[in-house]
C-alpha atoms as a PDB file:
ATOM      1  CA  UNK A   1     164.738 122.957 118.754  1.00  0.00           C
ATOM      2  CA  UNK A   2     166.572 120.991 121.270  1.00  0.00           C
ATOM      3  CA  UNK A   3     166.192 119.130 124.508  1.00  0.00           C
ATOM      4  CA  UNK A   4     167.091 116.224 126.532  1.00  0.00           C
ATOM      5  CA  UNK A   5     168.143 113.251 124.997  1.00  0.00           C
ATOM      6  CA  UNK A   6     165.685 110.956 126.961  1.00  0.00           C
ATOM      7  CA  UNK A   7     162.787 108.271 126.102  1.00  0.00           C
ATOM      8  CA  UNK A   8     159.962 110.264 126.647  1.00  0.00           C
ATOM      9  CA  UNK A   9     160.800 113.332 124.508  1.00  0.00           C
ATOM     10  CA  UNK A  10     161.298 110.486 122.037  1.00  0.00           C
ATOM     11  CA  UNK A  11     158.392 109.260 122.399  1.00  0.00           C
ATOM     12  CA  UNK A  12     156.040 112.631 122.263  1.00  0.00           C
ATOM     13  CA  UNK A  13     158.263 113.710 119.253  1.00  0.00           C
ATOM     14  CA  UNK A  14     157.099 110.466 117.351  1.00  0.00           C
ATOM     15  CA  UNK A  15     153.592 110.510 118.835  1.00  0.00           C
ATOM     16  CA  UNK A  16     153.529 114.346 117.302  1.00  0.00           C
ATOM     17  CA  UNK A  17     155.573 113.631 113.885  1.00  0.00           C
ATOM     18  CA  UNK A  18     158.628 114.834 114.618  1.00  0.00           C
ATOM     19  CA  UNK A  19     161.752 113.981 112.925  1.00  0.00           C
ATOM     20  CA  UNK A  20     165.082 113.458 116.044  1.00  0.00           C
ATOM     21  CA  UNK A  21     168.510 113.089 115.757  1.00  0.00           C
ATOM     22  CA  UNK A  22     171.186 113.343 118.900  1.00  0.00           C
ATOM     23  CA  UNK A  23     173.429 115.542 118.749  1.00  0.00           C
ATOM     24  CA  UNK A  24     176.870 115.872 120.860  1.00  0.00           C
ATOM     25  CA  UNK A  25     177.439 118.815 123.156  1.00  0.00           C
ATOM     26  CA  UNK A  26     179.240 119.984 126.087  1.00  0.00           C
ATOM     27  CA  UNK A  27     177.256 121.635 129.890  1.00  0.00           C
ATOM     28  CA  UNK A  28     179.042 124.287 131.624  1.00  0.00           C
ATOM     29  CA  UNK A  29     181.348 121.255 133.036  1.00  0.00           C
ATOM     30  CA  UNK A  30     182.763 120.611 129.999  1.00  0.00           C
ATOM     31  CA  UNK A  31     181.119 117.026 130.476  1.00  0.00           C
ATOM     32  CA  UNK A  32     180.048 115.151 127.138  1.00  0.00           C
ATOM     33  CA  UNK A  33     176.590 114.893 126.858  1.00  0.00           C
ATOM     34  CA  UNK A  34     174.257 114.487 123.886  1.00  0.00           C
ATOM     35  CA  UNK A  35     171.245 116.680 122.987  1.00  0.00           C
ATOM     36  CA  UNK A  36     168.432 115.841 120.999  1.00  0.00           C
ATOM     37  CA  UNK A  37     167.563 118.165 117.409  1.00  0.00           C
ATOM     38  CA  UNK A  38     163.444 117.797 117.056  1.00  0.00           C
ATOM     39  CA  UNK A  39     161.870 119.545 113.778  1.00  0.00           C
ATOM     40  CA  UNK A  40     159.535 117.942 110.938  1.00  0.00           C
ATOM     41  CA  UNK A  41     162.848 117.166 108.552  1.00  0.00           C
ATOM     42  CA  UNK A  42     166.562 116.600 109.546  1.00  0.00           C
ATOM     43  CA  UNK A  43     167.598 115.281 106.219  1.00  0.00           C
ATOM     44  CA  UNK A  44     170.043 118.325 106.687  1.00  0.00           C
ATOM     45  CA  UNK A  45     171.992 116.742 109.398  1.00  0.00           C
ATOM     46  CA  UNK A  46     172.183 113.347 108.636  1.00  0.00           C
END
Protein backbone atom coordinates (compact mmCIF):
# COMPACT_ATOMS: atom_id res chain seq x y z
CA UNK A 1 0.00 0.00 0.00
CA UNK A 2 0.90 3.56 -0.24
CA UNK A 3 0.49 6.90 1.43
CA UNK A 4 2.01 10.08 2.40
CA UNK A 5 5.48 10.33 2.83
CA UNK A 6 5.27 12.01 6.34
CA UNK A 7 6.67 11.30 10.07
CA UNK A 8 3.78 9.96 11.52
CA UNK A 9 2.87 7.24 8.98
CA UNK A 10 6.51 6.45 9.70
CA UNK A 11 6.15 6.20 12.84
CA UNK A 12 2.75 3.91 13.11
CA UNK A 13 4.33 1.74 10.29
CA UNK A 14 7.36 0.99 12.70
CA UNK A 15 5.21 0.96 15.85
CA UNK A 16 3.05 -1.87 13.75
CA UNK A 17 6.15 -3.74 11.95
CA UNK A 18 6.02 -2.50 8.83
CA UNK A 19 8.75 -2.47 6.39
CA UNK A 20 8.80 1.58 4.22
CA UNK A 21 10.54 2.71 1.45
CA UNK A 22 9.74 6.24 -0.56
CA UNK A 23 8.99 6.05 -3.61
CA UNK A 24 8.96 8.94 -6.45
CA UNK A 25 5.74 9.93 -8.15
CA UNK A 26 4.01 12.60 -9.91
CA UNK A 27 0.01 14.45 -8.59
CA UNK A 28 -2.23 15.51 -11.25
CA UNK A 29 0.24 18.73 -11.49
CA UNK A 30 2.85 16.92 -12.74
CA UNK A 31 4.71 18.15 -9.45
CA UNK A 32 7.47 15.68 -8.00
CA UNK A 33 6.49 14.30 -4.96
CA UNK A 34 7.45 11.11 -3.14
CA UNK A 35 5.09 8.40 -1.81
CA UNK A 36 5.69 6.03 0.77
CA UNK A 37 5.44 1.77 -0.13
CA UNK A 38 4.33 0.13 3.52
CA UNK A 39 4.10 -3.90 3.56
CA UNK A 40 5.90 -6.51 6.01
CA UNK A 41 9.00 -7.02 3.29
CA UNK A 42 10.34 -4.62 0.54
CA UNK A 43 13.47 -6.54 -0.08
CA UNK A 44 11.83 -6.47 -3.66
CA UNK A 45 12.38 -2.85 -4.17
CA UNK A 46 15.44 -2.09 -2.69
Amino acid sequence: MTYDNANGIHELADKYGFDTHPIAMKNTHHTKMTELLIGRNLDWVR
